[in-house]
Protein backbone atom coordinates (compact mmCIF):
# COMPACT_ATOMS: atom_id res chain seq x y z
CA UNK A 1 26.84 64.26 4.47
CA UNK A 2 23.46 63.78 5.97
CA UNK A 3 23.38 60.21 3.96
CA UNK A 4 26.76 59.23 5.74
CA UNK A 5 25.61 60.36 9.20
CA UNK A 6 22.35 58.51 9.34
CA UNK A 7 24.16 55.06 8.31
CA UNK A 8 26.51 55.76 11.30
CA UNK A 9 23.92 56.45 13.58
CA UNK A 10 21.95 52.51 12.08
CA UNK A 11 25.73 51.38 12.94
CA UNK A 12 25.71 52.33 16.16
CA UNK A 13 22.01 51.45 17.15
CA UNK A 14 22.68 47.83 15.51
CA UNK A 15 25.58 47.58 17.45
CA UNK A 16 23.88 48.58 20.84
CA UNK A 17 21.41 45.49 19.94
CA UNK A 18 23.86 42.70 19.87
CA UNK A 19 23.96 40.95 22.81
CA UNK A 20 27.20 40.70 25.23
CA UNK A 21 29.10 37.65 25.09
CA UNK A 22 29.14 37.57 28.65
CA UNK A 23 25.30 37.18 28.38
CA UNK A 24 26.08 34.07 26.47
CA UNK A 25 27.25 32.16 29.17
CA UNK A 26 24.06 32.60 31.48
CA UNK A 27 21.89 29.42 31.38
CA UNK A 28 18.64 29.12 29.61
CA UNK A 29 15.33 29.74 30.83
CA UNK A 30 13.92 27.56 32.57
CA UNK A 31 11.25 25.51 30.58
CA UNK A 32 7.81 26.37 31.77
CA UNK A 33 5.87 23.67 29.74
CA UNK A 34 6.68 21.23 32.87
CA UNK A 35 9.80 19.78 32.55
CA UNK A 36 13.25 21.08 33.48
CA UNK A 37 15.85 21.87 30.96
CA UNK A 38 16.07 18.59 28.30
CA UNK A 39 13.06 17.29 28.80
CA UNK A 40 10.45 17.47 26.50
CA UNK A 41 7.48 17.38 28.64
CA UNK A 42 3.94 18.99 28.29
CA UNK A 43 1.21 19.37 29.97
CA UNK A 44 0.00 16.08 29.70
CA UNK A 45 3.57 14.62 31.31
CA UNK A 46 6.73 13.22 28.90
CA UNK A 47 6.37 12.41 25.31
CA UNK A 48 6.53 8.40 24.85
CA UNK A 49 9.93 7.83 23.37
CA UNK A 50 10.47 6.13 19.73
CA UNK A 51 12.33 3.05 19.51
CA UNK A 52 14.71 3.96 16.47
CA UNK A 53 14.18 -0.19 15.49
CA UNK A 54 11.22 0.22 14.77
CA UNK A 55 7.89 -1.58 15.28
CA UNK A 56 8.07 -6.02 16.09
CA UNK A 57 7.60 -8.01 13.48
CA UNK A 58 3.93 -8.94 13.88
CA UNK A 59 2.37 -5.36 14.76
CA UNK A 60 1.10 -4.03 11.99
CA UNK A 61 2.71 0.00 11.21
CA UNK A 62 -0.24 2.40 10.89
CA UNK A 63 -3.06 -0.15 11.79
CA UNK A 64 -6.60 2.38 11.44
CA UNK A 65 -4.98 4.05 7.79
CA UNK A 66 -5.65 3.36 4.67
CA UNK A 67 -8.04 0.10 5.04
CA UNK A 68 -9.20 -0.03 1.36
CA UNK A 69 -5.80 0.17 -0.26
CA UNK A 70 -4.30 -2.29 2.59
CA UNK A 71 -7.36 -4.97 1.81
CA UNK A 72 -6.71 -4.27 -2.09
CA UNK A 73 -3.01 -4.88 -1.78
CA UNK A 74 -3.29 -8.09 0.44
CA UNK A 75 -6.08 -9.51 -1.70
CA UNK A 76 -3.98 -9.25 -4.73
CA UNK A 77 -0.51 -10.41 -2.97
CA UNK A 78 -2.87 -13.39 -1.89
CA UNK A 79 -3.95 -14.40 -5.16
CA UNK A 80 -0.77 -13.83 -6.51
CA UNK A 81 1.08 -16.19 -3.92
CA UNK A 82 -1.94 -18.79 -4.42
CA UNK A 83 -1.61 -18.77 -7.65
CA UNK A 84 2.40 -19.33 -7.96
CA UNK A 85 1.76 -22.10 -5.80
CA UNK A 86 -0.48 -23.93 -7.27
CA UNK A 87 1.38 -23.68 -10.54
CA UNK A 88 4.08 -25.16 -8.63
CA UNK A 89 2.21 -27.89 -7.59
CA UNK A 90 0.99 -28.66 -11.45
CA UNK A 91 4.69 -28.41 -12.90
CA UNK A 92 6.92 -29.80 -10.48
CA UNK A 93 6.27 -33.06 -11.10
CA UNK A 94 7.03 -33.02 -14.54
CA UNK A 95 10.44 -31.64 -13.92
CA UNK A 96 10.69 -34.25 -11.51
CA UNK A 97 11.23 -38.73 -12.64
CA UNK A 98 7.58 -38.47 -13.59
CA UNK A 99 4.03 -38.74 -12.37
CA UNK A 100 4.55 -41.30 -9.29
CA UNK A 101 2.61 -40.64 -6.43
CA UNK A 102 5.52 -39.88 -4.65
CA UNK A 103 6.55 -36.48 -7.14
CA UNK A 104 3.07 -35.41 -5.84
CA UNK A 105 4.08 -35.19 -2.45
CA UNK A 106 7.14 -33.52 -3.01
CA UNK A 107 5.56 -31.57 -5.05
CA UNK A 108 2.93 -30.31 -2.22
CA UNK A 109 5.34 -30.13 0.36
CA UNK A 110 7.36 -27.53 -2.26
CA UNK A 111 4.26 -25.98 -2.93
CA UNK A 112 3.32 -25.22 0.68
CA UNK A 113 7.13 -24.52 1.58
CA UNK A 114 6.62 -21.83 -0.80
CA UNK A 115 3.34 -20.46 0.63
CA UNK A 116 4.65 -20.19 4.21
CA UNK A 117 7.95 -18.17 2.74
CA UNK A 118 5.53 -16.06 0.52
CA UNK A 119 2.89 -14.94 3.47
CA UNK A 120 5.77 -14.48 5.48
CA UNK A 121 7.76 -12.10 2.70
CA UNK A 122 4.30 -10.34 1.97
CA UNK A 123 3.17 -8.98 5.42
CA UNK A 124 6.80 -8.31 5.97
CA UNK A 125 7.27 -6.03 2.38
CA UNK A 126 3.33 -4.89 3.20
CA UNK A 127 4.30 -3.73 6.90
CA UNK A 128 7.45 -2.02 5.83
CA UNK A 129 7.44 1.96 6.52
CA UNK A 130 7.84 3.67 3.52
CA UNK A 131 5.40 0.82 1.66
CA UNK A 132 2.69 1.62 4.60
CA UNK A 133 3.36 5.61 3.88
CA UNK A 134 2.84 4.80 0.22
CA UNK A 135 -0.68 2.87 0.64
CA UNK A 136 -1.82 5.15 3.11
CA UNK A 137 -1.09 8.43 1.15
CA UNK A 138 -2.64 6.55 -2.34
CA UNK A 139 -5.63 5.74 0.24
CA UNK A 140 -5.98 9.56 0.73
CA UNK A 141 -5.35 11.00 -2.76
CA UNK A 142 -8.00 8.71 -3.70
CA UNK A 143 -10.54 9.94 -1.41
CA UNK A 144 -9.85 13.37 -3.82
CA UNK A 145 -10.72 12.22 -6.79
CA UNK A 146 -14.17 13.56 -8.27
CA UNK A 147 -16.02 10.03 -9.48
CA UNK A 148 -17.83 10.21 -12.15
CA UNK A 149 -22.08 10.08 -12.10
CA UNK A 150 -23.87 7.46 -12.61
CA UNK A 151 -24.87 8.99 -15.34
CA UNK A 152 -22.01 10.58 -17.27
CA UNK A 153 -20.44 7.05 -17.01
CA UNK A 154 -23.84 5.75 -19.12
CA UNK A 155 -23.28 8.44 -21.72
CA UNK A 156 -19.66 8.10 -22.23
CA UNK A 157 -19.98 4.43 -22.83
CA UNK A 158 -22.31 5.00 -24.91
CA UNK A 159 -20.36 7.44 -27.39
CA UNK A 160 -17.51 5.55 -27.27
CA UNK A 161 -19.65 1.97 -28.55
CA UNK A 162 -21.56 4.15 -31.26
CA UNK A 163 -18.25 5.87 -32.33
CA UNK A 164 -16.68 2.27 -32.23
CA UNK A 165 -19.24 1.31 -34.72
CA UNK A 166 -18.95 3.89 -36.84
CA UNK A 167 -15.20 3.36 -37.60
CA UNK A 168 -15.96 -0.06 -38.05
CA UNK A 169 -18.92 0.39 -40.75
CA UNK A 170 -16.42 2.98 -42.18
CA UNK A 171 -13.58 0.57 -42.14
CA UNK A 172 -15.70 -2.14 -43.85
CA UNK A 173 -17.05 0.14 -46.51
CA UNK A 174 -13.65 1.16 -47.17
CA UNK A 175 -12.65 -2.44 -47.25
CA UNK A 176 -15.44 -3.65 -50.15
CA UNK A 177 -14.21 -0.22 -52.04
CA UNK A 178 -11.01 -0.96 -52.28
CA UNK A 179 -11.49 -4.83 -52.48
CA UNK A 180 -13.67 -3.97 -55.72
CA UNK A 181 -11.35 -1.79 -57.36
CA UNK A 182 -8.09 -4.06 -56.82
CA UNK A 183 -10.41 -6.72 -58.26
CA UNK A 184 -11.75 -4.04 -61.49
CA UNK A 185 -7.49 -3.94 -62.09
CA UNK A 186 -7.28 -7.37 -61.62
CA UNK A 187 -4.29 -6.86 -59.45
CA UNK A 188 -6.65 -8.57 -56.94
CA UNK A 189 -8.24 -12.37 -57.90
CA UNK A 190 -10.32 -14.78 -55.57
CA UNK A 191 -10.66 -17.97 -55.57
CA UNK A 192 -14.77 -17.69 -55.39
């Protein structure tokens, strides 16, 4: 009985709790950061507003973060795109009536017609959002990792040559063994 009357009693006070729905319809506080109601100013004045397209085309997303992995990326996309392009340059010509001076030309103008698109592609795919979030985070997970000493690099490279070595004396001892006895059976014959 007591059990039944003290969950009435947690009823009733949860009940006195809830607010009115008449309370409801009052407006909200007013905001004290600043700003009236909707805006979402501090104390240092209105936040700058987004644009939801994003940054232009030639400001670069996240300038000051992640330099090394940014330089590292762009050097490699540079080589790459050199690279392609000078291939292009070497082969087009032979795809083309054949080695007249005028193929060459062609084949530079294709080759540099290629460049232009590639830079262009490159700093767009580099600049892109979620490519800049990727480089930048990689940039700070790398800054975690626990290098190795100078050191324990020495000493690891040098067990690894020694046990190199040793597999490959055992390999070669294993090799004359075996070479001997296929020879003993005679299932083995040189030419020597």
């Amino acid at each position: 009985m007591a059990a039944v009357t003290q969950s009435n009693r947690d009823k009733a006070m949860a009940d006195e709790e809830l607010p009115d729905e008449s309370d409801s319809a009052q407006p909200p506080p007013p905001n004290r950061s600043g700003g009236g109601p909707g805006k979402s100013g501090g104390p240092r004045g209105p936040k700058p507003v987004v644009s939801a397209t994003g940054p232009n085309f030639f400001t670069i997303y996240k300038k000051g973060q992640g330099y090394w992995t940014r330089m590292g990326t762009a050097i490699g996309a540079a080589f790459l795109g050199v690279m392609v392009a000078f291939e292009l340059y070497n082969q087009l010509p032979t795809f083309l009536s054949g080695a007249q001076k005028h193929d060459q030309h062609v084949a530079l103008v294709v080759a540099l017609l290629f460049l232009v698109a590639y830079v262009i592609a490159a700093f767009w795919f580099t600049n892109k959002r979620t490519t800049v979030d990727f480089l930048v985070a990689t940039d700070s997970e790398m800054k975690k990792v626990n290098w190795t000493t100078r050191a324990e690099l020495i000493g690891s490279t040098k067990i690894v040559i020694l046990f190199m070595f040793l597999v490959a004396i055992y390999l070669f001892v294993c090799d004359l063994l075996f070479g001997g006895f296929f020879k003993m059976i005679h299932v083995l014959r040189t030419i020597f």
